[in-house]
N, C-alpha and C. Protein backbone atom coordinates (compact mmCIF):
# COMPACT_ATOMS: atom_id res chain seq x y z
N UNK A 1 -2.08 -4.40 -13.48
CA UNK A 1 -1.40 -5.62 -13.87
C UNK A 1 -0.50 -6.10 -12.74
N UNK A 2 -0.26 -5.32 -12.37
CA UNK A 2 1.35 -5.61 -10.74
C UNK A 2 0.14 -6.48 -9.85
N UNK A 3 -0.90 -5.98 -9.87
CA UNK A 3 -2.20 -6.13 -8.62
C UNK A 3 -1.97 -7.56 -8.73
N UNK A 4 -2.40 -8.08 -10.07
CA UNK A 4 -2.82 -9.56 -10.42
C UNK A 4 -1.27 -10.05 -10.37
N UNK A 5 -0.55 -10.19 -10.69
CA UNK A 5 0.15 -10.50 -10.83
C UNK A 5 1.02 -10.94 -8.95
N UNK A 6 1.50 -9.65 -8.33
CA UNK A 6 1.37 -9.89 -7.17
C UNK A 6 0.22 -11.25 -6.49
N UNK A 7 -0.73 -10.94 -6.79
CA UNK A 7 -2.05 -12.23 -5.83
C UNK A 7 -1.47 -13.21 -6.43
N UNK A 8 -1.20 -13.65 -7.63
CA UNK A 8 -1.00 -15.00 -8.13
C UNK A 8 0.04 -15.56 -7.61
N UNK A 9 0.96 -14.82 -7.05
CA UNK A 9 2.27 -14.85 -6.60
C UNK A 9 1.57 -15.16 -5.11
N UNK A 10 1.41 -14.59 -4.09
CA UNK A 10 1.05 -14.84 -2.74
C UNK A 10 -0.03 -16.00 -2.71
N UNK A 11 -1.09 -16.08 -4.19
CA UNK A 11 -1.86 -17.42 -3.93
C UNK A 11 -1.40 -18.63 -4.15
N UNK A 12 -0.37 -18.90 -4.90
CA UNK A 12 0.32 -20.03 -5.35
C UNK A 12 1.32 -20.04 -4.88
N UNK A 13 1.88 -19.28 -4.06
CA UNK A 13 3.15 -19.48 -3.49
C UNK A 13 4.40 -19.54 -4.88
N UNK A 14 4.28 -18.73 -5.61
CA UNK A 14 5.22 -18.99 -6.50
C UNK A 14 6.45 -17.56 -6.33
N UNK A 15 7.48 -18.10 -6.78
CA UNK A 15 8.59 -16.94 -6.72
C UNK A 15 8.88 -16.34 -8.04
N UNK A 16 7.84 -14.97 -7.99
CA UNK A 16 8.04 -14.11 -9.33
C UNK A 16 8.95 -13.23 -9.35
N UNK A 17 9.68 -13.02 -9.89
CA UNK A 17 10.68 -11.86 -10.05
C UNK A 17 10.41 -11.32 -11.01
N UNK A 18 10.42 -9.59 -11.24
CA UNK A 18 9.70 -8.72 -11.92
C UNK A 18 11.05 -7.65 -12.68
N UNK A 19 11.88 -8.03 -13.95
CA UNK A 19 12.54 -7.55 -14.31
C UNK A 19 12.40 -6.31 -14.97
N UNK A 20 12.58 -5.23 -14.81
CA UNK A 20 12.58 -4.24 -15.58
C UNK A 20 13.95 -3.37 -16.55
N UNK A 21 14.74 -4.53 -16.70
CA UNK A 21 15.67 -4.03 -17.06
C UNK A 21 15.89 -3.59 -19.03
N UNK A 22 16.42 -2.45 -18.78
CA UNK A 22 16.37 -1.76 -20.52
C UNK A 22 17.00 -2.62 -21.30
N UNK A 23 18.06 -3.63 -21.12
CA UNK A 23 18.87 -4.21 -21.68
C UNK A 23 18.66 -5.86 -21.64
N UNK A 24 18.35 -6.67 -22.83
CA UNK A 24 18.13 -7.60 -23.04
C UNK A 24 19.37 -8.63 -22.56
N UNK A 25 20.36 -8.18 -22.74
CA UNK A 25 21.51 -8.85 -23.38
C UNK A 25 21.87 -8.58 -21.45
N UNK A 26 21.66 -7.50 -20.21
CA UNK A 26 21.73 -7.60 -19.50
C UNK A 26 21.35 -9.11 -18.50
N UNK A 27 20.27 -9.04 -19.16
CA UNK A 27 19.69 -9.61 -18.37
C UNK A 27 20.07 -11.30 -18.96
N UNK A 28 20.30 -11.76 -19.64
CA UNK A 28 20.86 -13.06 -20.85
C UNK A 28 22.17 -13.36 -19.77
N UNK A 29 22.97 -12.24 -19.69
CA UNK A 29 24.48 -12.37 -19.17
C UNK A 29 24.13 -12.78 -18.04
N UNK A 30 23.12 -12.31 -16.92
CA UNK A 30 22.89 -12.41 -15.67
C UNK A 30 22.39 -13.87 -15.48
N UNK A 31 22.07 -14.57 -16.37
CA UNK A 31 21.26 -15.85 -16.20
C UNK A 31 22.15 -16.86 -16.77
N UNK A 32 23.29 -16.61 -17.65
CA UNK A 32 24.60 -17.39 -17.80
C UNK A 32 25.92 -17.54 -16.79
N UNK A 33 25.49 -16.45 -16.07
CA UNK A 33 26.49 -16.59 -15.07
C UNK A 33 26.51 -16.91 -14.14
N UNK A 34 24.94 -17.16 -14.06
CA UNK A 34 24.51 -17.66 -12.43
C UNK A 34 23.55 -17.25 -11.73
N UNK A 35 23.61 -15.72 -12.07
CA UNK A 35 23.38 -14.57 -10.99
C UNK A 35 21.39 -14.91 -11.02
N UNK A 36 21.38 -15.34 -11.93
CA UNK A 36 19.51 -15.71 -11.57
C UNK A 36 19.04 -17.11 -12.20
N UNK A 37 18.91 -17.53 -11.11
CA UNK A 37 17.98 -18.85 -11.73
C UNK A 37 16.48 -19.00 -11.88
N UNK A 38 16.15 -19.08 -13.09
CA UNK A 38 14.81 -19.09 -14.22
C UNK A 38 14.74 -19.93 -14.32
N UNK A 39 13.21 -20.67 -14.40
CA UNK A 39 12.73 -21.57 -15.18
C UNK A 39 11.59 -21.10 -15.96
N UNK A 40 11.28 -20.16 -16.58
CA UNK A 40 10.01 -19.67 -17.29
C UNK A 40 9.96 -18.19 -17.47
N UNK A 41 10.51 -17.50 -18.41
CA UNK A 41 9.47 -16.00 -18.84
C UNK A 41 8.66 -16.11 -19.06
N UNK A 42 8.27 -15.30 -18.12
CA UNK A 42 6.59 -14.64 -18.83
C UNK A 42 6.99 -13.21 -19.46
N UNK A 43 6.84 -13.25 -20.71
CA UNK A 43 7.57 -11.68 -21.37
C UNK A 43 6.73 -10.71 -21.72
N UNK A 44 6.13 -9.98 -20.84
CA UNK A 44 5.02 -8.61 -21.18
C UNK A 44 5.73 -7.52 -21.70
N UNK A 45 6.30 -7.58 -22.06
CA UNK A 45 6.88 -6.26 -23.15
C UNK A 45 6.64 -6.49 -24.43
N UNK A 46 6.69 -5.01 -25.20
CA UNK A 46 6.52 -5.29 -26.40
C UNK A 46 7.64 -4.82 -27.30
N UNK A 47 8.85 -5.39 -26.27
CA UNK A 47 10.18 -5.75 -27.49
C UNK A 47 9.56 -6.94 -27.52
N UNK A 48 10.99 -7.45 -28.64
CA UNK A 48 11.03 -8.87 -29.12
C UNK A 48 11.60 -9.74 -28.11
N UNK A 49 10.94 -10.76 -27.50
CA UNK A 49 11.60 -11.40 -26.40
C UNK A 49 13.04 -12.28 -27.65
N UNK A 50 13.60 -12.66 -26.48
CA UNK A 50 15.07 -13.43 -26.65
C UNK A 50 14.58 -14.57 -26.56
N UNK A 51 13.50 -15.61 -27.75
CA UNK A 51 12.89 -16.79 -27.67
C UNK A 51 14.36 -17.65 -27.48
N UNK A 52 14.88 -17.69 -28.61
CA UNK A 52 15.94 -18.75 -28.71
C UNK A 52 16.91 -18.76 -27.78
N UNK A 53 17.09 -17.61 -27.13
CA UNK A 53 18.68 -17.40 -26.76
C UNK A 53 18.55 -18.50 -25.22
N UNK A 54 16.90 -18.23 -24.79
CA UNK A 54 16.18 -18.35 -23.36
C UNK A 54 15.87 -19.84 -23.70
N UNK A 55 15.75 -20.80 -24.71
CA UNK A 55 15.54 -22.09 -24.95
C UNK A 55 16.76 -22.76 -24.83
N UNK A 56 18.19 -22.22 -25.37
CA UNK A 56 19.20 -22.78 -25.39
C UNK A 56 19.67 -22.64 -24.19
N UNK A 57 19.38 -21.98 -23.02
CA UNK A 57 19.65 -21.71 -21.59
C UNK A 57 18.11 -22.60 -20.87
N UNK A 58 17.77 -23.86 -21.46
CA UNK A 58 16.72 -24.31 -20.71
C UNK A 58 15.76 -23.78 -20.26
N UNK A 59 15.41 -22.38 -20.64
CA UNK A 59 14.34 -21.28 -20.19
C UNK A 59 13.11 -21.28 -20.64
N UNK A 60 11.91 -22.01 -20.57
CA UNK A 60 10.46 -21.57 -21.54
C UNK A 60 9.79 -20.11 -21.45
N UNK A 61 9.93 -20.06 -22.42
CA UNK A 61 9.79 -18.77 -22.65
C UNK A 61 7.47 -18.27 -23.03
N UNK A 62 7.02 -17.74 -22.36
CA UNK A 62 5.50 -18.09 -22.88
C UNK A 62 5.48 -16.15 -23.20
N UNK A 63 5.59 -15.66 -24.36
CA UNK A 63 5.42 -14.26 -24.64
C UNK A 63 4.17 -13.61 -24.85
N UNK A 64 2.65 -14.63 -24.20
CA UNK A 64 1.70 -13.82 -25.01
C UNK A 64 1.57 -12.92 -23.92
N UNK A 65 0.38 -11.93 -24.14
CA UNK A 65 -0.32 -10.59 -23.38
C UNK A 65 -0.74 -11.39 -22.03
N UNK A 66 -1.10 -10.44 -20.89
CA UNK A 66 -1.58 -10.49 -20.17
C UNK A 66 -3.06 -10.30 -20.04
N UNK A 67 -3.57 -11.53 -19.63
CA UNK A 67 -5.63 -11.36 -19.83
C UNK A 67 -5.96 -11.24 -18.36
N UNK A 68 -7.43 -10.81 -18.95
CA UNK A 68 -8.30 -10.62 -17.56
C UNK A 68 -8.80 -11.73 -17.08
N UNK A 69 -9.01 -12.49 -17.47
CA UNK A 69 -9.62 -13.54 -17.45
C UNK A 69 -9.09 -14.96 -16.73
N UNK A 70 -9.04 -15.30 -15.40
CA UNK A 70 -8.47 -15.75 -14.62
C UNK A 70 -8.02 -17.02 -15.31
N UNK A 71 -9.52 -17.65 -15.49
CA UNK A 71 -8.98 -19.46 -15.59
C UNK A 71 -8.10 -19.15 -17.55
N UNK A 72 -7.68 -18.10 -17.99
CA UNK A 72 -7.11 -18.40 -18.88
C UNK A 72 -5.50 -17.83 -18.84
N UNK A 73 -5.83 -17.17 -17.61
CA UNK A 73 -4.16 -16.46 -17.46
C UNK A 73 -3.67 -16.97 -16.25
N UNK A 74 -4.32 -18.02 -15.32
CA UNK A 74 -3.18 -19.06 -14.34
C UNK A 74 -2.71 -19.62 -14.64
N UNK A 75 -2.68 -20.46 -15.84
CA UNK A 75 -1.81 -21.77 -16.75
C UNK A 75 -0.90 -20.85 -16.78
N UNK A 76 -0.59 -19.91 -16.88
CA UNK A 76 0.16 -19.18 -17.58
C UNK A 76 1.84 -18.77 -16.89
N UNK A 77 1.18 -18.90 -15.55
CA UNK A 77 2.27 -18.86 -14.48
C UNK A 77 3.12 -19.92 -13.91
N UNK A 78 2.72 -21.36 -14.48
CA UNK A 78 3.13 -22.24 -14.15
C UNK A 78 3.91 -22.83 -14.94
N UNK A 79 5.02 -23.74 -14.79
CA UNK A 79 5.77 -24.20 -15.21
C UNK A 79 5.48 -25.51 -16.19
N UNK A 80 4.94 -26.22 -17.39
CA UNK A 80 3.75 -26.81 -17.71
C UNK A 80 4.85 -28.45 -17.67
N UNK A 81 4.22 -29.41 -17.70
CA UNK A 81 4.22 -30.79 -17.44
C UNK A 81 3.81 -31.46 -18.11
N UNK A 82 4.54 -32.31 -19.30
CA UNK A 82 3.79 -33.40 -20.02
C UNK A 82 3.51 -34.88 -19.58
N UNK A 83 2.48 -35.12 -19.29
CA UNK A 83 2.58 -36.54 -19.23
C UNK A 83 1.86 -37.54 -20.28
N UNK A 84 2.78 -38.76 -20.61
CA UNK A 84 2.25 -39.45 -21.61
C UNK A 84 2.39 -40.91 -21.37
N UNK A 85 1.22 -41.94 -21.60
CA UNK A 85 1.47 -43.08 -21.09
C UNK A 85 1.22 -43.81 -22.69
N UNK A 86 1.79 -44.34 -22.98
CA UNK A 86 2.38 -45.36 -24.07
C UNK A 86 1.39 -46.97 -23.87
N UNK A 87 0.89 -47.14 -24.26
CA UNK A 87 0.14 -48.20 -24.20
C UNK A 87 -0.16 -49.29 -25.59
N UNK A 88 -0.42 -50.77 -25.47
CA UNK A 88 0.02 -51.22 -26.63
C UNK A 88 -1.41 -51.35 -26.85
N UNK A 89 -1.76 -51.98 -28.05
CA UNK A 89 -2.71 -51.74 -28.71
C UNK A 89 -3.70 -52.15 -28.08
N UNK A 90 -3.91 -53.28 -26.99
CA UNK A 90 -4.58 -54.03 -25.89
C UNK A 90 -4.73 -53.05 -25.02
N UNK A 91 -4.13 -52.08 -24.28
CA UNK A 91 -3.98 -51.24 -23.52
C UNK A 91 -2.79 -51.83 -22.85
N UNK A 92 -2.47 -52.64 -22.29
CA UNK A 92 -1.02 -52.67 -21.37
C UNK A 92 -0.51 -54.25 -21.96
N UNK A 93 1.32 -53.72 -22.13
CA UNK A 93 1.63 -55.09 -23.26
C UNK A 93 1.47 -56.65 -22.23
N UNK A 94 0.93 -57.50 -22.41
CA UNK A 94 0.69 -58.29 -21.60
C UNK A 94 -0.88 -58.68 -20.80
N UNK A 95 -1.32 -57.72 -21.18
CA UNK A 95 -3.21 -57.76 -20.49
C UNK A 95 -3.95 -57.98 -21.73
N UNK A 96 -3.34 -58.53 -23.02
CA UNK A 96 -4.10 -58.75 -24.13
C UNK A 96 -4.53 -59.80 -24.12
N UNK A 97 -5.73 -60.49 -25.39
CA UNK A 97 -5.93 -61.87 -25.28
C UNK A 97 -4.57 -62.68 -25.59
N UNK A 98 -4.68 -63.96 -24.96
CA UNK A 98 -3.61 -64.70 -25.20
C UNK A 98 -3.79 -66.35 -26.17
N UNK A 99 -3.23 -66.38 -26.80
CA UNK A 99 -3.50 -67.20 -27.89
C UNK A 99 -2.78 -68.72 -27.10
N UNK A 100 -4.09 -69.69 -27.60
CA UNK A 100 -3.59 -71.26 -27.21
C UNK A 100 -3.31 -71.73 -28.10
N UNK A 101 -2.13 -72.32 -28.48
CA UNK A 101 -1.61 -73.54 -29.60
C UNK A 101 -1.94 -75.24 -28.84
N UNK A 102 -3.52 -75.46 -30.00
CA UNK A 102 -3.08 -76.65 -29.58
C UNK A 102 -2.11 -78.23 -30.01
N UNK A 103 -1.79 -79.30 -29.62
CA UNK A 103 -0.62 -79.76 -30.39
C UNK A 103 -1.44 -81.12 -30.30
């Protein structure tokens, strides 16, 4: 698991940090005070991750298992992105038909 985990890290250029610490509440204090800046657990243990505590500290938290299976465990490392485009019922407000009054 370190194997894969490591490559995904050197192929994406991403900065993983690999906590092993016994204490939950350690590691909570360390990320309120400064001492580490997170944007995403990935939580492979099988305590109970700290969902809420890590949402109210802006943290996404993604707790499932670790797979073998590449194209389903790279999403997994990334930080995810919604995009949504709002469009009116025409598709864009203003590119609809336009109505003539005649007088």
């Amino acid at each position: 698991m370190l194997a894969a985990i490591d490559w995904i890290s050197k192929r994406f250029d991403l900065s993983i940090r690999i906590s092993k610490t016994d204490s939950i509440s350690d590691l909570l204090s360390q990320i309120k005070r400064g001492l580490l800046s997170i944007g995403k657990v990935r939580w492979l243990s099988n305590a109970t991750p700290p969902i809420t505590e890590l949402l109210a500290l802006g943290i996404s938290v993604d707790p499932r298992p670790i797979t073998n299976e590449g194209s389903v465990e790279m999403p997994r490392w990334f930080r995810e992105q919604s995009v949504a485009i709002t469009n009116h019922r025409y598709g864009n407000v203003g590119a609809g038909p336009k109505p003539t009054i005649s007088t």
